[in-house]
N, C-alpha and C. Protein backbone atom coordinates (compact mmCIF):
# COMPACT_ATOMS: atom_id res chain seq x y z
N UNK A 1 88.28 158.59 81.93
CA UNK A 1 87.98 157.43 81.11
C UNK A 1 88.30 157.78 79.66
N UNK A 2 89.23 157.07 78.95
CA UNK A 2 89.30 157.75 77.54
C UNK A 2 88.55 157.11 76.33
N UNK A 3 88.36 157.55 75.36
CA UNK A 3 87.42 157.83 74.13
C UNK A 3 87.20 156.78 73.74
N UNK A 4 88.03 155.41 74.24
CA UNK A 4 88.06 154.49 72.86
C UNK A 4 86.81 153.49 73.82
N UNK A 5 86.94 153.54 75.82
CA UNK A 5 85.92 153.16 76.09
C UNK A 5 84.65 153.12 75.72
N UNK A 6 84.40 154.13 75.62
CA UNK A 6 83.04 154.94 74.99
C UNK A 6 83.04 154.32 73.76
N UNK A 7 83.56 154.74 72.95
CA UNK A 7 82.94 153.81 71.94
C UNK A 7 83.00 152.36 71.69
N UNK A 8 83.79 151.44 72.16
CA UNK A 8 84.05 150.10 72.24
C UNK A 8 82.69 150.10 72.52
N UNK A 9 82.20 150.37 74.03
CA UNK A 9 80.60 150.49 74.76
C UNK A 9 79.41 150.44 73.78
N UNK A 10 79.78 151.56 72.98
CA UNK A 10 78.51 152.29 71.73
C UNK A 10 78.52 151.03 70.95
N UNK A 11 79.66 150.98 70.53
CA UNK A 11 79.32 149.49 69.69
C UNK A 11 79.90 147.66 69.50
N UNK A 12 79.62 147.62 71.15
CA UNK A 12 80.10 145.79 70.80
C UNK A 12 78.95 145.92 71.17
N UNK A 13 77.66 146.02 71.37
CA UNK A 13 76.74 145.70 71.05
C UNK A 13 75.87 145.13 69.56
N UNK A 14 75.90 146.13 68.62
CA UNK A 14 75.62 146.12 67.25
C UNK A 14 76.63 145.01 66.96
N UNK A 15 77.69 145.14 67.03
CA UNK A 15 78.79 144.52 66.45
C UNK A 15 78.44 142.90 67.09
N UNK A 16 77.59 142.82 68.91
CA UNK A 16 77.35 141.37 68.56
C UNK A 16 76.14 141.25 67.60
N UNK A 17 75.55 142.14 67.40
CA UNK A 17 74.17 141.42 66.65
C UNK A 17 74.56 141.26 65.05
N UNK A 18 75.44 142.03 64.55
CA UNK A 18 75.81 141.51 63.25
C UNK A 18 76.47 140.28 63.28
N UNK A 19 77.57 139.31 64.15
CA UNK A 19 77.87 138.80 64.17
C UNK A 19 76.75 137.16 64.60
N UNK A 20 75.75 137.78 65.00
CA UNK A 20 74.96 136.62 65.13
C UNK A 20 74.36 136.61 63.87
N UNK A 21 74.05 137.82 63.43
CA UNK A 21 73.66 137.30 61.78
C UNK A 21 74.40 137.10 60.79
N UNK A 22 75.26 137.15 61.02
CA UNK A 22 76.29 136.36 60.25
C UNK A 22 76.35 134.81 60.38
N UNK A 23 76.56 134.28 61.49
CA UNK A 23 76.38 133.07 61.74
C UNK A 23 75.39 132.38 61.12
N UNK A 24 74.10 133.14 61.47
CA UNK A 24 72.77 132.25 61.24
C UNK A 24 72.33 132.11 59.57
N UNK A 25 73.47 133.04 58.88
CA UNK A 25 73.09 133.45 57.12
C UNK A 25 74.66 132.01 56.77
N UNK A 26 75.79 132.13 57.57
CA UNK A 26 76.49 130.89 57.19
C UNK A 26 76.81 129.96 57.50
N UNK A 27 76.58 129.74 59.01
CA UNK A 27 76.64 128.69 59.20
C UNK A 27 77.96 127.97 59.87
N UNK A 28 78.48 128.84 59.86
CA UNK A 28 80.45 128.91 59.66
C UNK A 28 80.85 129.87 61.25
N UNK A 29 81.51 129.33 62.01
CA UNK A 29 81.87 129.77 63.38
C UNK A 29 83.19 130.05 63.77
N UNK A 30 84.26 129.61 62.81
CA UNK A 30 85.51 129.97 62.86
C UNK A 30 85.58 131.96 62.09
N UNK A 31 85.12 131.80 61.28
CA UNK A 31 85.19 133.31 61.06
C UNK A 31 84.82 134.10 61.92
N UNK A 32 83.95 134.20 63.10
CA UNK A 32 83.13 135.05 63.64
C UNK A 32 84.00 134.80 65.00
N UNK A 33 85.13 133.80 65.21
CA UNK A 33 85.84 134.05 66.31
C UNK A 33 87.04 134.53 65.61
N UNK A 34 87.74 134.44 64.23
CA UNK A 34 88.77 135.32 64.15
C UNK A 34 88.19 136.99 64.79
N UNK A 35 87.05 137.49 63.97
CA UNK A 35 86.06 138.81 64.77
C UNK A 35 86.66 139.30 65.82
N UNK A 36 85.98 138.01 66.83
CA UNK A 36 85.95 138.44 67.77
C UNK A 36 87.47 138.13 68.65
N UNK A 37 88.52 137.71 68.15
CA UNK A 37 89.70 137.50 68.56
C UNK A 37 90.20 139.34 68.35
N UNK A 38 90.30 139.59 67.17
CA UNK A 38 90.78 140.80 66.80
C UNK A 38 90.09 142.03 67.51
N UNK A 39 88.77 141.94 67.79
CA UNK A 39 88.27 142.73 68.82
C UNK A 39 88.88 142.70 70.37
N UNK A 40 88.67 141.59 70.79
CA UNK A 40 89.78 141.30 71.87
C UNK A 40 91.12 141.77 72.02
N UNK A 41 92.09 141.98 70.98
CA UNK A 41 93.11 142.03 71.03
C UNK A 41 93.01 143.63 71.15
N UNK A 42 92.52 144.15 70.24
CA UNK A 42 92.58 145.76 69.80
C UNK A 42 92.07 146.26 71.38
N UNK A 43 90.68 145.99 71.74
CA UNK A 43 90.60 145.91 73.21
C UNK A 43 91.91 146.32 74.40
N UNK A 44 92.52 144.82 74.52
CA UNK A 44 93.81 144.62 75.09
C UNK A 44 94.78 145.84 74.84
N UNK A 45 95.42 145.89 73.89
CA UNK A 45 96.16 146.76 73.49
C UNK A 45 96.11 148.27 73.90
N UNK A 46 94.89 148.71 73.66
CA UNK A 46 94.64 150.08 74.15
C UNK A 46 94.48 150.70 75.49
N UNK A 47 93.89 149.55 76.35
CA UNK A 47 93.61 149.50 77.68
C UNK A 47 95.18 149.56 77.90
N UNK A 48 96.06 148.64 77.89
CA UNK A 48 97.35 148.61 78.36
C UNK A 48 97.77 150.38 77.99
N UNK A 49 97.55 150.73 76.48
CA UNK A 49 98.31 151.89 76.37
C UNK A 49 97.45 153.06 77.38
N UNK A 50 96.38 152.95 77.65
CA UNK A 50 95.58 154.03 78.74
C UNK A 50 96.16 153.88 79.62
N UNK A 51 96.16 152.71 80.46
CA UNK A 51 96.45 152.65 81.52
C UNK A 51 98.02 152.79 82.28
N UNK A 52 98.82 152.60 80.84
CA UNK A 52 100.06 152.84 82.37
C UNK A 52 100.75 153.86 80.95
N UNK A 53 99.72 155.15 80.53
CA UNK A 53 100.05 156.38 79.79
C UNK A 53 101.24 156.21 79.20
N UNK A 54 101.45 155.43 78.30
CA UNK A 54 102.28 155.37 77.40
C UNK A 54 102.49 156.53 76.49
N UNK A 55 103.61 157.23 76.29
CA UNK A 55 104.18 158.33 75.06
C UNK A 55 104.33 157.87 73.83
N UNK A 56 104.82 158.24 72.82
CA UNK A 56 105.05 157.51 71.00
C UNK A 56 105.55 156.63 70.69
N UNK A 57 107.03 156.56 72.34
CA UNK A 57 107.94 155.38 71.86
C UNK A 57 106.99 154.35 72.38
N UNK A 58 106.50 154.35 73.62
CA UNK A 58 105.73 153.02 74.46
C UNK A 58 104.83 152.54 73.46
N UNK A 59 103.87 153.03 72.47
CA UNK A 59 102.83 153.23 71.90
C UNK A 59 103.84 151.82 70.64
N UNK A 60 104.96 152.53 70.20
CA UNK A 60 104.93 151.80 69.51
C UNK A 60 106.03 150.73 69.58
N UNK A 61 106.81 150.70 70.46
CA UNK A 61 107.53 149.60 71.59
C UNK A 61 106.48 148.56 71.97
N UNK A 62 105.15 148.58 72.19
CA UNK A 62 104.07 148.20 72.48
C UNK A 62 103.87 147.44 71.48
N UNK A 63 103.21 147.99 70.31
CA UNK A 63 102.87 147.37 69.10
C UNK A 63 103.91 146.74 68.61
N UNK A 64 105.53 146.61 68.46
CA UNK A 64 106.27 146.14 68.05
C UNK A 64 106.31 144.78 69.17
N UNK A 65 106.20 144.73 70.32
CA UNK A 65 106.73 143.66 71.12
C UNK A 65 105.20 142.69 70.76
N UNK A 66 104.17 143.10 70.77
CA UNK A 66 102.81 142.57 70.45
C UNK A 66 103.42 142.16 68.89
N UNK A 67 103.71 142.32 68.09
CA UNK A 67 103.34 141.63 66.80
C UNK A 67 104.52 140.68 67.14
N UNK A 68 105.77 140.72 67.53
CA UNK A 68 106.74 139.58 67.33
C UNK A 68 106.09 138.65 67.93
N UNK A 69 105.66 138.80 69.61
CA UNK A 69 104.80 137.45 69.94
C UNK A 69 103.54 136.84 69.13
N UNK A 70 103.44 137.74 68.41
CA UNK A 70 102.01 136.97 67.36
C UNK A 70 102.48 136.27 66.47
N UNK A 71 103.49 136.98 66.15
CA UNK A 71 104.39 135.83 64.96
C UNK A 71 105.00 134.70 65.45
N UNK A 72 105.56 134.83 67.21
CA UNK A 72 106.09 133.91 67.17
C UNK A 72 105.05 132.43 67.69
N UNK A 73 103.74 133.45 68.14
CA UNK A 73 102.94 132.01 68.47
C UNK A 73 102.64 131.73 67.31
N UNK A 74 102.04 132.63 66.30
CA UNK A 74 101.86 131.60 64.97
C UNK A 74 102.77 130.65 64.20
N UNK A 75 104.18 131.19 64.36
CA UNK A 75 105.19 130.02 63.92
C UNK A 75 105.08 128.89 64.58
N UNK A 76 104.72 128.82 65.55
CA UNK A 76 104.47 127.68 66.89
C UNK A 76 103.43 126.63 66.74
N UNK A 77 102.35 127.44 66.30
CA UNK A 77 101.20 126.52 66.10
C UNK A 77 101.16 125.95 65.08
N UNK A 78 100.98 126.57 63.89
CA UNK A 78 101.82 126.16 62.47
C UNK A 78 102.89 124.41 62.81
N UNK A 79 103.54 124.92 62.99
CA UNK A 79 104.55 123.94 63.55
C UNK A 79 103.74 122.47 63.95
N UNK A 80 102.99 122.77 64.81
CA UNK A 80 102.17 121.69 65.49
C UNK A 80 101.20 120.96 64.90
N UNK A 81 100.59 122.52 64.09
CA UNK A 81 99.37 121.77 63.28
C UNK A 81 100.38 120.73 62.34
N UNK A 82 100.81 121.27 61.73
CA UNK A 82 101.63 120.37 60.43
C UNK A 82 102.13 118.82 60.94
N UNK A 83 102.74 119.04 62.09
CA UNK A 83 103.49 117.88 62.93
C UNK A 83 102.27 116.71 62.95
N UNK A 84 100.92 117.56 63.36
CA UNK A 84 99.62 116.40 63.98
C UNK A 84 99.46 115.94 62.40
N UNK A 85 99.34 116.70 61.29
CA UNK A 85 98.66 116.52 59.88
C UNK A 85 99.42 114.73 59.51
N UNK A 86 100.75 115.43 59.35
CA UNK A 86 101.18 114.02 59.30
C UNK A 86 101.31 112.68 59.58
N UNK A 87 100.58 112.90 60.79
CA UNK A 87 100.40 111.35 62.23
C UNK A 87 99.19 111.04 61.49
């Protein structure tokens, strides 16, 4: 089992209880799912690199193919939001 389990474990706990107090001090629920999006992702990412033992290039062949699709869904949505703004 490698290291990053263990601690993910140790602390998405704490990490939910700050995030509930965060909420309850603003009031505001879109910030606390960017949070928890980026937790998710970092999550994702590492598990994939544990699991099928990726070397330096995979590691960062990995991270390179992950950010173009982030960019390209954000160009995407972008796109949409703007398209609806105008209707």
């Amino acid at each position: 089992m490698a290291l990053y389990y263990s601690i993910f474990g140790w602390l998405i706990i704490p990490a939910i209880i700050v995030l509930i107090i965060a909420y309850v001090k603003s009031k505001k629920f879109y910030p606390l799912m960017y949070v928890l999006s980026i937790v998710a992702y970092v999550n994702f990412v590492f598990y994939v690199i544990d699991s099928f033992n990726f070397g330096k290039g995979g590691v960062t062949l990995m991270f390179a193919i992950s950010a173009v699709l982030l960019i390209i869904l954000g160009v995407f949505f972008s796109k949409i939001r703007k398209s609806q703004s105008y209707n």
